[in-house]
PDB file of N, CA and C in Angstrom:
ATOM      1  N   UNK A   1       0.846  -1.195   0.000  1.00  0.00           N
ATOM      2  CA  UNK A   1       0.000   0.000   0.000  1.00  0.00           C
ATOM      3  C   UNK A   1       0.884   1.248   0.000  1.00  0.00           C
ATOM      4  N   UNK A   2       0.702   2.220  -1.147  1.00  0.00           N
ATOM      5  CA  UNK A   2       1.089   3.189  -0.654  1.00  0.00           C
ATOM      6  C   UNK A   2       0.635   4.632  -0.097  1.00  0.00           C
ATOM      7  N   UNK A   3       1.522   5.429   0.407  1.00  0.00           N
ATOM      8  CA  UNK A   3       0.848   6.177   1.417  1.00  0.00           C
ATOM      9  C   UNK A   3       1.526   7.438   0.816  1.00  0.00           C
ATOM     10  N   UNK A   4       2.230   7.460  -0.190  1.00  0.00           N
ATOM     11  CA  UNK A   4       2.623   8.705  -0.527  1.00  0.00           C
ATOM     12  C   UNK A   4       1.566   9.551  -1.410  1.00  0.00           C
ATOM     13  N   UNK A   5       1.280  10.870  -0.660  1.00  0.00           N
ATOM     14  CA  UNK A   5       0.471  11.841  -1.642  1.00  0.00           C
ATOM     15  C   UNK A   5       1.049  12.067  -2.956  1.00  0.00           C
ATOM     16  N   UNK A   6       0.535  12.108  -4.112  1.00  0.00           N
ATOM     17  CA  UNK A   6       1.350  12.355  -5.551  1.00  0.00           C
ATOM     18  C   UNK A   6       0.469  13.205  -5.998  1.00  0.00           C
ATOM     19  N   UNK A   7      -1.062  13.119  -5.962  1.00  0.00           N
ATOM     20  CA  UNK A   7      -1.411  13.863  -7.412  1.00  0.00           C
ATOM     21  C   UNK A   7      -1.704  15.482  -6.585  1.00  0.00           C
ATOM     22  N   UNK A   8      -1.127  16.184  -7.969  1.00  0.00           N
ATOM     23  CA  UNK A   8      -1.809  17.679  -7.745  1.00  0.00           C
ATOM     24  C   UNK A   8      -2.610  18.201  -6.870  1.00  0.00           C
ATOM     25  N   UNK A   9      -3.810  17.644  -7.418  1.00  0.00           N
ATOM     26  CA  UNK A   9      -5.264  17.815  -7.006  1.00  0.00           C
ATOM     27  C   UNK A   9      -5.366  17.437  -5.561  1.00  0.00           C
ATOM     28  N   UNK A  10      -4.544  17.023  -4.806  1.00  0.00           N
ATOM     29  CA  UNK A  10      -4.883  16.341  -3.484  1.00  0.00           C
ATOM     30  C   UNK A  10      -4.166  16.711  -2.973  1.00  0.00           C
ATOM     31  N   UNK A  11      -2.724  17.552  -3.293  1.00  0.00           N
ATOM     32  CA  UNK A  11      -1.922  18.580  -2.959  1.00  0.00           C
ATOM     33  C   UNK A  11      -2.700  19.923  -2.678  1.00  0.00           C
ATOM     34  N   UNK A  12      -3.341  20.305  -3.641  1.00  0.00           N
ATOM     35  CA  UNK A  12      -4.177  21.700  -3.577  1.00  0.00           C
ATOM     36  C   UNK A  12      -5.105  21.571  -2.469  1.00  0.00           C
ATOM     37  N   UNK A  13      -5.474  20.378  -2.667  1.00  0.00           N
ATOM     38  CA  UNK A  13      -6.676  20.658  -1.739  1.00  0.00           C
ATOM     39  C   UNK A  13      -5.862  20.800  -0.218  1.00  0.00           C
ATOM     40  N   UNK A  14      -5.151  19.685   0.081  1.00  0.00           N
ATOM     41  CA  UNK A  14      -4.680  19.819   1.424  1.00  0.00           C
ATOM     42  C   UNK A  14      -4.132  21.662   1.539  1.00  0.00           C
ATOM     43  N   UNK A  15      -3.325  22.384   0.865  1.00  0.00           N
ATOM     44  CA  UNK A  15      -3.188  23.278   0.609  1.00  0.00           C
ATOM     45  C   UNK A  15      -3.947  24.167   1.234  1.00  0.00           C
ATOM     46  N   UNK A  16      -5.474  23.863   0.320  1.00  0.00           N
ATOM     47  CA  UNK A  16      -6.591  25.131   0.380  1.00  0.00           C
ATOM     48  C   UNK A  16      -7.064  25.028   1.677  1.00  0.00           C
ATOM     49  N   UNK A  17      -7.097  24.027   1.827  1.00  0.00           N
ATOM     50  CA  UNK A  17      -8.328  23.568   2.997  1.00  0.00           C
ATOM     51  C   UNK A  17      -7.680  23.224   4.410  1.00  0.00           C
ATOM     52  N   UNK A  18      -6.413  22.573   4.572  1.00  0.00           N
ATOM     53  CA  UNK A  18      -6.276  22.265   5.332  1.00  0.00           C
ATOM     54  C   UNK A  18      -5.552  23.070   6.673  1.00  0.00           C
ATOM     55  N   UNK A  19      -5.360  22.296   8.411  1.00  0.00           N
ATOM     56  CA  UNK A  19      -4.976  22.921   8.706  1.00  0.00           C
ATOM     57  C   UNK A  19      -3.164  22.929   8.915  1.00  0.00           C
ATOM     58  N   UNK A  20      -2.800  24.306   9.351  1.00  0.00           N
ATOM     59  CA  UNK A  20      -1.555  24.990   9.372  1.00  0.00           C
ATOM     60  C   UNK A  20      -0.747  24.445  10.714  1.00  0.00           C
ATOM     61  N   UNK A  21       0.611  24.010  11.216  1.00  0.00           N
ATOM     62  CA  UNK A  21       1.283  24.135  11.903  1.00  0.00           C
ATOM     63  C   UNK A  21       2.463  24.327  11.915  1.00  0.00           C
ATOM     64  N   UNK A  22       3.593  25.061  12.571  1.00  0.00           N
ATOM     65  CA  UNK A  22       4.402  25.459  12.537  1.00  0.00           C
ATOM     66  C   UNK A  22       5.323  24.505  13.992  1.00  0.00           C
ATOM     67  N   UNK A  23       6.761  24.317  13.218  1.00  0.00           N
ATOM     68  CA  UNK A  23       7.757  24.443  14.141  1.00  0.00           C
ATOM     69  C   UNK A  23       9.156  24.849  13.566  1.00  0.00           C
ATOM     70  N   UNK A  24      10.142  24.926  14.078  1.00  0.00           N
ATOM     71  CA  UNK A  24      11.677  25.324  13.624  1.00  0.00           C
ATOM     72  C   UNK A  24      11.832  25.789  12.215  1.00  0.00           C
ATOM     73  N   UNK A  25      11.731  24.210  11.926  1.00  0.00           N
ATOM     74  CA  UNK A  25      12.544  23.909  10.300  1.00  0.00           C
ATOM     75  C   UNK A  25      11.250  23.141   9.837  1.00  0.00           C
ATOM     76  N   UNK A  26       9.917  23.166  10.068  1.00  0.00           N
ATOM     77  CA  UNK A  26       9.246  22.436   9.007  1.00  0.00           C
ATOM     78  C   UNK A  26       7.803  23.230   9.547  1.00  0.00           C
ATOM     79  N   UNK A  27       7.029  23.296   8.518  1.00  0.00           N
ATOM     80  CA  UNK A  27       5.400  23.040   8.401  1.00  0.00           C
ATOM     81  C   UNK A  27       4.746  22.310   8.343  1.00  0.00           C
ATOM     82  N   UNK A  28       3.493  21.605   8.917  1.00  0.00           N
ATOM     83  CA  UNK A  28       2.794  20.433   8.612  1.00  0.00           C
ATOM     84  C   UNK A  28       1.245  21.161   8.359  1.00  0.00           C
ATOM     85  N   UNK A  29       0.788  20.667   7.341  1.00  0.00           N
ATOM     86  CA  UNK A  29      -0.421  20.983   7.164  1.00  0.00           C
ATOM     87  C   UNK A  29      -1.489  19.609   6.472  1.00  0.00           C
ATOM     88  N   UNK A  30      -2.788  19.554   7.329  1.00  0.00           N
ATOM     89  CA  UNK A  30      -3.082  18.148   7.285  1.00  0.00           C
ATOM     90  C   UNK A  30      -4.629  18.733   7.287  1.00  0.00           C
ATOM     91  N   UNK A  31      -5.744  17.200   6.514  1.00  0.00           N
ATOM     92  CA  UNK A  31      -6.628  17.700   6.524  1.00  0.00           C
ATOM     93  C   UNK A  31      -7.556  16.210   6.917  1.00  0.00           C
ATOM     94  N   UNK A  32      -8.458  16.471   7.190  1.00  0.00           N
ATOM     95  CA  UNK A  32      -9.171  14.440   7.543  1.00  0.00           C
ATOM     96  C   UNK A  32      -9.193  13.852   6.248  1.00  0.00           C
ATOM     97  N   UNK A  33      -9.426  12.819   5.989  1.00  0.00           N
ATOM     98  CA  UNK A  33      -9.693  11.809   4.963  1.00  0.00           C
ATOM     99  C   UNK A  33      -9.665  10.435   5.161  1.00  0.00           C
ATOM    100  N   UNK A  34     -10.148   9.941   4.581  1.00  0.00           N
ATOM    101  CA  UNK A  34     -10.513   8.380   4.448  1.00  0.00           C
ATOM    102  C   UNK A  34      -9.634   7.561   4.920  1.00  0.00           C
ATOM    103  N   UNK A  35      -8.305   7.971   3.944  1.00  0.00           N
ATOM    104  CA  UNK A  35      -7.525   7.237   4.210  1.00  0.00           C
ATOM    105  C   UNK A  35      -5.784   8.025   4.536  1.00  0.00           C
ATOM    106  N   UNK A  36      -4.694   7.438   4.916  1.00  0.00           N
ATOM    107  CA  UNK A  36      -3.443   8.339   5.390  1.00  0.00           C
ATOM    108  C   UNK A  36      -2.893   8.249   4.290  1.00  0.00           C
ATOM    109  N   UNK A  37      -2.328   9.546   3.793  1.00  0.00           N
ATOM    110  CA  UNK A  37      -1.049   9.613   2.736  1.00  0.00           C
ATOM    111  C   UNK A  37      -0.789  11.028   3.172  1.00  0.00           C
ATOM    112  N   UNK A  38       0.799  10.898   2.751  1.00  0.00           N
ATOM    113  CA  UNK A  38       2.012  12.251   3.274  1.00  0.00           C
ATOM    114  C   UNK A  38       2.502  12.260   2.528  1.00  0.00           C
ATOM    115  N   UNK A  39       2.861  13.973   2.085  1.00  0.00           N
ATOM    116  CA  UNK A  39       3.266  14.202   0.488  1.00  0.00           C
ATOM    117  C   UNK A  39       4.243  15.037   1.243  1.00  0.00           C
ATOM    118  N   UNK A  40       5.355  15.357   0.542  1.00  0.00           N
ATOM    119  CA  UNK A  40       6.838  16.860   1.009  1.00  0.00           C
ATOM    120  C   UNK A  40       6.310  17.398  -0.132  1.00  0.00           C
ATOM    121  N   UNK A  41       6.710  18.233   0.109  1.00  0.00           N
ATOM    122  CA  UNK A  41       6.647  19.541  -0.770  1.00  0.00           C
ATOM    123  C   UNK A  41       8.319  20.717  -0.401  1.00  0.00           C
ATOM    124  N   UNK A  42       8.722  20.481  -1.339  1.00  0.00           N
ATOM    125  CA  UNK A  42      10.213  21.325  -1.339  1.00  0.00           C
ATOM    126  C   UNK A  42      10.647  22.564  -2.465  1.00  0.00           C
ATOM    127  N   UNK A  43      10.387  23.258  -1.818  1.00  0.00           N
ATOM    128  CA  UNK A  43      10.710  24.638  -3.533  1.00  0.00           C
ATOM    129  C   UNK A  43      11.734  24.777  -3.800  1.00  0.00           C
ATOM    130  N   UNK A  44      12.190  25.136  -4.896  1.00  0.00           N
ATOM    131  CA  UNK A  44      13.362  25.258  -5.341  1.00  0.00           C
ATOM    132  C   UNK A  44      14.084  26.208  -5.010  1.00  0.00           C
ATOM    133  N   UNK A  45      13.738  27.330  -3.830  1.00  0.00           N
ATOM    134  CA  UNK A  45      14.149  28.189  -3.049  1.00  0.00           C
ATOM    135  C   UNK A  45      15.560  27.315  -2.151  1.00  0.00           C
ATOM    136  N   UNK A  46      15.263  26.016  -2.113  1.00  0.00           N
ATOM    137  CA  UNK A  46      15.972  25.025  -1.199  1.00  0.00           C
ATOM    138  C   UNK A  46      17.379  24.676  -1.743  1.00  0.00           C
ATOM    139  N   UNK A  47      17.052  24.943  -3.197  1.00  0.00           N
ATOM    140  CA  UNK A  47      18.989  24.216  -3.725  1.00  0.00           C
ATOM    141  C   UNK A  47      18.206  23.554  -5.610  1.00  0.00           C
ATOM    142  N   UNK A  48      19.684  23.042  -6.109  1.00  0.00           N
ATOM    143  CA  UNK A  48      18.966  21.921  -7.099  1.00  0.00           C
ATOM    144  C   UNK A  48      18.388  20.836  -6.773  1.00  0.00           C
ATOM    145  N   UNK A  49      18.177  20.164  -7.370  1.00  0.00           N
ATOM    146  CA  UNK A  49      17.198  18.664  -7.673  1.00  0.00           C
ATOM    147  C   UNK A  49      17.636  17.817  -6.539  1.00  0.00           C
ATOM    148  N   UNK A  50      19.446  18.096  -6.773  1.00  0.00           N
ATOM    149  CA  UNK A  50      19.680  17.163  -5.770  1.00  0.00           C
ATOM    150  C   UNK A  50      19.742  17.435  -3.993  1.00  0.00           C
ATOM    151  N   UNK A  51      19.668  18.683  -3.696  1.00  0.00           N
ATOM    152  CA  UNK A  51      19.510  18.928  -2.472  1.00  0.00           C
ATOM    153  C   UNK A  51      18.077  19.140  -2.099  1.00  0.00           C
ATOM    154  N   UNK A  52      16.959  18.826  -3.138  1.00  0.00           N
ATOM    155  CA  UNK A  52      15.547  18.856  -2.684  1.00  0.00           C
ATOM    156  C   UNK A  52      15.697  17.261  -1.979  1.00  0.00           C
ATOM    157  N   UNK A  53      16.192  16.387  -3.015  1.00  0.00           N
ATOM    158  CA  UNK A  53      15.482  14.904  -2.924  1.00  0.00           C
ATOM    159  C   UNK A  53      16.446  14.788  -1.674  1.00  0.00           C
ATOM    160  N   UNK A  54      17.604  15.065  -1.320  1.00  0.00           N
ATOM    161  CA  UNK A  54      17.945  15.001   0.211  1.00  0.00           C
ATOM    162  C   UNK A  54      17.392  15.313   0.828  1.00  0.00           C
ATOM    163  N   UNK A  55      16.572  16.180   1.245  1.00  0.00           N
ATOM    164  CA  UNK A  55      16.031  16.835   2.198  1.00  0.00           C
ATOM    165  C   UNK A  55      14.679  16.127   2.513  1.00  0.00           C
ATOM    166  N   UNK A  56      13.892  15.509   0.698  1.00  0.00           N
ATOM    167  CA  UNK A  56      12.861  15.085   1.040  1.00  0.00           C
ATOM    168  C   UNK A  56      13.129  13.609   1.584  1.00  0.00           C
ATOM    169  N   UNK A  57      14.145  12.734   1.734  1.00  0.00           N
ATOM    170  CA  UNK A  57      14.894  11.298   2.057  1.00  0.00           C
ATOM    171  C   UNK A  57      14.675  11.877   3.104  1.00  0.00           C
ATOM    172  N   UNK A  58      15.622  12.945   4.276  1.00  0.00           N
ATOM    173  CA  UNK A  58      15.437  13.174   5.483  1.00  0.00           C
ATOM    174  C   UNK A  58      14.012  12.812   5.711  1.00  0.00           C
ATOM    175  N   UNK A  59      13.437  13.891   5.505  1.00  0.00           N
ATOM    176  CA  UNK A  59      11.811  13.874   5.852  1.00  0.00           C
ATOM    177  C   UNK A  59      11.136  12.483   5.885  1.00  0.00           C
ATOM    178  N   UNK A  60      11.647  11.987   4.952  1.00  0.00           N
ATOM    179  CA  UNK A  60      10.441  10.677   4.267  1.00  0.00           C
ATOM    180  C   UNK A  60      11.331   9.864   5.608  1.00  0.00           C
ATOM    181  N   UNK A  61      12.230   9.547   6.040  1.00  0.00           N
ATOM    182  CA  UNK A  61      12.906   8.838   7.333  1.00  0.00           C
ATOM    183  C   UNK A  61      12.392   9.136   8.434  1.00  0.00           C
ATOM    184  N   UNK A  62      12.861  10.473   8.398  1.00  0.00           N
ATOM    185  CA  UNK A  62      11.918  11.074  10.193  1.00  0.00           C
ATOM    186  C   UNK A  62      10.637  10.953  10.361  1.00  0.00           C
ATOM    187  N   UNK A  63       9.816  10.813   9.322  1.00  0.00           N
ATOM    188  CA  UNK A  63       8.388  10.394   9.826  1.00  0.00           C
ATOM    189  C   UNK A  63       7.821   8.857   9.832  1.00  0.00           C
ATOM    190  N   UNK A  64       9.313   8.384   8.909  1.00  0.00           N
ATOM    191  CA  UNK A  64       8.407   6.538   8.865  1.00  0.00           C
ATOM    192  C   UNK A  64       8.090   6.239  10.415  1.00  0.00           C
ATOM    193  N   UNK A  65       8.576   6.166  11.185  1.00  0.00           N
ATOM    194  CA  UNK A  65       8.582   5.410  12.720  1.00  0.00           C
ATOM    195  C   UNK A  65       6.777   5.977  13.107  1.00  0.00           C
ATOM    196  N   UNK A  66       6.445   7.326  12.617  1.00  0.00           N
ATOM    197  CA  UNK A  66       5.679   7.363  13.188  1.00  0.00           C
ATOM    198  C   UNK A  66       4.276   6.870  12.754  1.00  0.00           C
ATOM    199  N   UNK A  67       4.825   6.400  10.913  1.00  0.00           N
ATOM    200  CA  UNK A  67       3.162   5.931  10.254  1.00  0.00           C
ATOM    201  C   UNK A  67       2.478   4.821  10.799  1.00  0.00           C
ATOM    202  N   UNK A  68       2.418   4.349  11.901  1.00  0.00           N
ATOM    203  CA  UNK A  68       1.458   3.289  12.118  1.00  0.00           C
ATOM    204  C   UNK A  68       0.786   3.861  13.304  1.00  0.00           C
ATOM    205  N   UNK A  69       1.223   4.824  14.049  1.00  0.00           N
ATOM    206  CA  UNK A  69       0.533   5.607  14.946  1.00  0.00           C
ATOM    207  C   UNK A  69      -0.594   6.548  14.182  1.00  0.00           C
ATOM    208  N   UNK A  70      -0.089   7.137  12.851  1.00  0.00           N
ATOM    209  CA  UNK A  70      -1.305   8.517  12.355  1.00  0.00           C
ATOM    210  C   UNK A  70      -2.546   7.949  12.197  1.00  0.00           C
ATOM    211  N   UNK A  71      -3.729   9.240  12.379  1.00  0.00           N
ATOM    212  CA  UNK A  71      -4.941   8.092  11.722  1.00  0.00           C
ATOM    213  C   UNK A  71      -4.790   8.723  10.402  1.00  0.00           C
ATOM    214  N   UNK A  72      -6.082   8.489  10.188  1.00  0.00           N
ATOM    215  CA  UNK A  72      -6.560   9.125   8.574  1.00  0.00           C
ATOM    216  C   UNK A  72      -6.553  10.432   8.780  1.00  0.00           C
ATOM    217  N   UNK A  73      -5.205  11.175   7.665  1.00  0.00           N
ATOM    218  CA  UNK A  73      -5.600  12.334   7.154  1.00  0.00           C
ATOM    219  C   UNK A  73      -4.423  12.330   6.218  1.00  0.00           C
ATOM    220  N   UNK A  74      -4.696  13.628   5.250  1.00  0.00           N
ATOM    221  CA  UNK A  74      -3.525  13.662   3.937  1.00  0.00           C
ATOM    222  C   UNK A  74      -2.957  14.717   4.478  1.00  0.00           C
ATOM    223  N   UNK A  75      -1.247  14.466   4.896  1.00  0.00           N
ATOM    224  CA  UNK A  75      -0.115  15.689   5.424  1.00  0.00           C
ATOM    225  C   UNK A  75       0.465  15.552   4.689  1.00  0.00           C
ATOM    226  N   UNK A  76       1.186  17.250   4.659  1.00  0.00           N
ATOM    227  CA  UNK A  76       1.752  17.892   3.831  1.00  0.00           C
ATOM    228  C   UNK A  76       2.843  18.325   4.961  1.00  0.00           C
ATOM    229  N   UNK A  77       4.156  18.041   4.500  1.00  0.00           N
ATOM    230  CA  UNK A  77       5.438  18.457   5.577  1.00  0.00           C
ATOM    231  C   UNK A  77       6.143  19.763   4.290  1.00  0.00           C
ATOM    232  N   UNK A  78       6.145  20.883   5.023  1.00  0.00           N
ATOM    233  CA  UNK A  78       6.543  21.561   3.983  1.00  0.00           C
ATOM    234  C   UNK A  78       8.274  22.513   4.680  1.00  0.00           C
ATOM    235  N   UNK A  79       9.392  22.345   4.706  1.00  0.00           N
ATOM    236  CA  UNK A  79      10.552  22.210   5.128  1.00  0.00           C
ATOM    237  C   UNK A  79      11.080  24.008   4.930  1.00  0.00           C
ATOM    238  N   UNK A  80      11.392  24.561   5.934  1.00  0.00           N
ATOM    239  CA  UNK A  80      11.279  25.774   5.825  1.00  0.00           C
ATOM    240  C   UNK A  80      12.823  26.153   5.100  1.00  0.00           C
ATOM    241  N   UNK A  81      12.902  27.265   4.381  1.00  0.00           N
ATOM    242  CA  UNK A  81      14.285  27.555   3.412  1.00  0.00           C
ATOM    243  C   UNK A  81      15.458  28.221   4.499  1.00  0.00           C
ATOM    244  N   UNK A  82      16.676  28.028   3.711  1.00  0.00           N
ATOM    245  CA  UNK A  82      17.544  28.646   4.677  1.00  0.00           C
ATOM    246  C   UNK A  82      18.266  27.758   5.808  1.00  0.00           C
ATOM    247  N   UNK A  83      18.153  26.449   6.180  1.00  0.00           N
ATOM    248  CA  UNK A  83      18.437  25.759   7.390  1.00  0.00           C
ATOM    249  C   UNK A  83      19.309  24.517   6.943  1.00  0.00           C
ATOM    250  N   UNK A  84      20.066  23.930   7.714  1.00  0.00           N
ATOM    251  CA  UNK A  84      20.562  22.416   7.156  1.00  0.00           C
ATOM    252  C   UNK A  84      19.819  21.963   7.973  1.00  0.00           C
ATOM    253  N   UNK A  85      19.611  21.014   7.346  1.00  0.00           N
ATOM    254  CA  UNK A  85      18.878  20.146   7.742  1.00  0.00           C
ATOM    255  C   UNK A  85      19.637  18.789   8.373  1.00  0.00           C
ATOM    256  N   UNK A  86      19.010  18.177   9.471  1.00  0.00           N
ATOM    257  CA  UNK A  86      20.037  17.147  10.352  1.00  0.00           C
ATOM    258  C   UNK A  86      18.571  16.100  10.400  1.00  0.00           C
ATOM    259  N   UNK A  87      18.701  14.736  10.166  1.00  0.00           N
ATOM    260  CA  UNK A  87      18.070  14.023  10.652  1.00  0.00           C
ATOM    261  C   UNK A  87      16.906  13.772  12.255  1.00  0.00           C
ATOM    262  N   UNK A  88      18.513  13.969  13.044  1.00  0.00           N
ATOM    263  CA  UNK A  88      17.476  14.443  14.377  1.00  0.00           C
ATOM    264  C   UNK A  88      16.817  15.378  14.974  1.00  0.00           C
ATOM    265  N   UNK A  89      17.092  16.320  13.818  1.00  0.00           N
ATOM    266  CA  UNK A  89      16.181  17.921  14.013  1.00  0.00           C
ATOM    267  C   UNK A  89      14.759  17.555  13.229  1.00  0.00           C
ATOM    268  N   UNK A  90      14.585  16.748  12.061  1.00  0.00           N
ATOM    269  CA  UNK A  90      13.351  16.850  11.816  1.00  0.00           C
ATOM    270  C   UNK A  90      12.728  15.968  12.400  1.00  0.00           C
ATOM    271  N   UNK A  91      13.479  14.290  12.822  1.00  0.00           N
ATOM    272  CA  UNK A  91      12.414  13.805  13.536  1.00  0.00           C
ATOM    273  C   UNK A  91      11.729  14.619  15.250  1.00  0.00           C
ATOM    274  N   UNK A  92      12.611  15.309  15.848  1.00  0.00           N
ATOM    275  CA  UNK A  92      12.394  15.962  16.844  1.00  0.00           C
ATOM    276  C   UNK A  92      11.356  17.255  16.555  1.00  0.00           C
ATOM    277  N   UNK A  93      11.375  17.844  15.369  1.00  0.00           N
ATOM    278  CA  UNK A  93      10.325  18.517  14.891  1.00  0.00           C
ATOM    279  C   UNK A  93       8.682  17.500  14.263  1.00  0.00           C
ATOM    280  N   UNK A  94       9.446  16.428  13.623  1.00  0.00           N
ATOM    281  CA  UNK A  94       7.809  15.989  13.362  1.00  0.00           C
ATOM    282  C   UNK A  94       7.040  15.322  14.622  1.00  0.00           C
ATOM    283  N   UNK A  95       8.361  15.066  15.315  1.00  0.00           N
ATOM    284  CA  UNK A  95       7.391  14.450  16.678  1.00  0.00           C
ATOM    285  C   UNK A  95       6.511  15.547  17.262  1.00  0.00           C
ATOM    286  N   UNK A  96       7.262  17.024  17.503  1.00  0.00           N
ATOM    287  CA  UNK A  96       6.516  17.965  18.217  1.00  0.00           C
ATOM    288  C   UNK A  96       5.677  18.230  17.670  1.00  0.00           C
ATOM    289  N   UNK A  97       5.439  18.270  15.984  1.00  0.00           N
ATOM    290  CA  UNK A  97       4.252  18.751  15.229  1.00  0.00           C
ATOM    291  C   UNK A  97       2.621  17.573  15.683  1.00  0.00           C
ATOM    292  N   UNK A  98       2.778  16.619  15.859  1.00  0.00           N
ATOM    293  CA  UNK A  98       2.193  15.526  15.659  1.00  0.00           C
ATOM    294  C   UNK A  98       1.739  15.461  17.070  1.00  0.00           C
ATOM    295  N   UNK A  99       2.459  15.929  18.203  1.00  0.00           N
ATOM    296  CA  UNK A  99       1.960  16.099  19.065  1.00  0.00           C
ATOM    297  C   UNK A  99       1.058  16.910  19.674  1.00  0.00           C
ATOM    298  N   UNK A 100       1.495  18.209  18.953  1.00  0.00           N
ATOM    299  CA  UNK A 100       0.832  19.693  18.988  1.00  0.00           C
ATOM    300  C   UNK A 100      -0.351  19.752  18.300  1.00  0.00           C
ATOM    301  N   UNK A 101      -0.351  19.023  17.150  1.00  0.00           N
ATOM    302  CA  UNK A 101      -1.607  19.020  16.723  1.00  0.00           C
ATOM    303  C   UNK A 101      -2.295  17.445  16.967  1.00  0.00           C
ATOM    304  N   UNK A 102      -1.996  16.670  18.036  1.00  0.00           N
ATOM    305  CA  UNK A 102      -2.809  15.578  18.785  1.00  0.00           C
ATOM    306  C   UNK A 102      -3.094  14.827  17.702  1.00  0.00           C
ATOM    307  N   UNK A 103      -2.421  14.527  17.138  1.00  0.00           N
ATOM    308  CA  UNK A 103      -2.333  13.590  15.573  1.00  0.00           C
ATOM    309  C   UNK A 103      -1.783  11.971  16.401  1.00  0.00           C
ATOM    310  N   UNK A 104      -0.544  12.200  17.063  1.00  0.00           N
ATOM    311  CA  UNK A 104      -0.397  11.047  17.911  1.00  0.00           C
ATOM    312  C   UNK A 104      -0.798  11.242  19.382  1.00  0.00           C
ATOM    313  N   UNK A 105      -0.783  10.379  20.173  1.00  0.00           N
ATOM    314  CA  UNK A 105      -1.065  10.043  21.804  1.00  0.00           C
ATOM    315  C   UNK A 105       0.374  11.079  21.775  1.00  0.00           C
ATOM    316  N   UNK A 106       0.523  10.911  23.436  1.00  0.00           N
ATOM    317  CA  UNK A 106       1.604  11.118  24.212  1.00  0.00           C
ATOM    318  C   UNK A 106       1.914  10.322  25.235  1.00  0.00           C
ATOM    319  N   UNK A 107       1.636   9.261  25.471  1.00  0.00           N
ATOM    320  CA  UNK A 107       1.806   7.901  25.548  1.00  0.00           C
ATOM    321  C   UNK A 107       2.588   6.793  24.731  1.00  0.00           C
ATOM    322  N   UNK A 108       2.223   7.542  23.428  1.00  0.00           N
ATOM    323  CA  UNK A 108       2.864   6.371  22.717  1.00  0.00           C
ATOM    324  C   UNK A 108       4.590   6.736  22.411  1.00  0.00           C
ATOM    325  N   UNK A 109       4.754   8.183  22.445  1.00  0.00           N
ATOM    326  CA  UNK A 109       6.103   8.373  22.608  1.00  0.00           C
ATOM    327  C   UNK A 109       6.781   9.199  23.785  1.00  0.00           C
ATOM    328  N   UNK A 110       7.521   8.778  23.638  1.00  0.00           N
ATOM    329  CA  UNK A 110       8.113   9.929  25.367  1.00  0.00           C
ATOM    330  C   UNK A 110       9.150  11.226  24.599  1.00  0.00           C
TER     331      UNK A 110
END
């Protein structure tokens, strides 16, 4: 099964509609749905091709641990410009996002 957001249209919408959170070095913006898929989104404000798809590898790592905890909704991690990026800075950011917006328990991680 996959869980990655791809098309446009389901980009926009999370976009239009959904809601906003902020921490450090990333944005999460998420909306309910049926079913879970997580899309990055990286502008080219960030570097070439090849320092997007690094950044989006980080991302796509720091959040696997947490996909069997999310419920249903389509997130959007959107990686703020200007920062290096470190592995344990974004999982330490997606944990706080996920917490802040009660997406996971606080139980289930310490």
């Amino acid at each position: 099964m996959d869980l990655r957001l791809k098309k446009q249209s389901d980009f926009n919408e999370v976009f239009r509609k959904g809601k906003r959170s902020y921490s450090k070095n990333l944005a999460l913006i998420y909306i309910k749905k049926s079913e879970l898929k997580v899309g990055i989104s990286v502008s080219k404000k960030h570097g070439n091709a090849v320092k997007r798809n690094k950044i989006k590898r980080l991302i796509r790592a720091a959040y696997y641990p947490f996909l069997e905890k999310l419920p249903n909704y389509h997130i959007v991690f959107l990686p703020k410009t200007g920062i290096d990026f470190s592995y344990n800075d974004l999982l330490d950011d997606i944990k706080y996002l996920l917490k802040k917006e009660k997406l996971i328990d606080e139980e289930n991680f310490n």
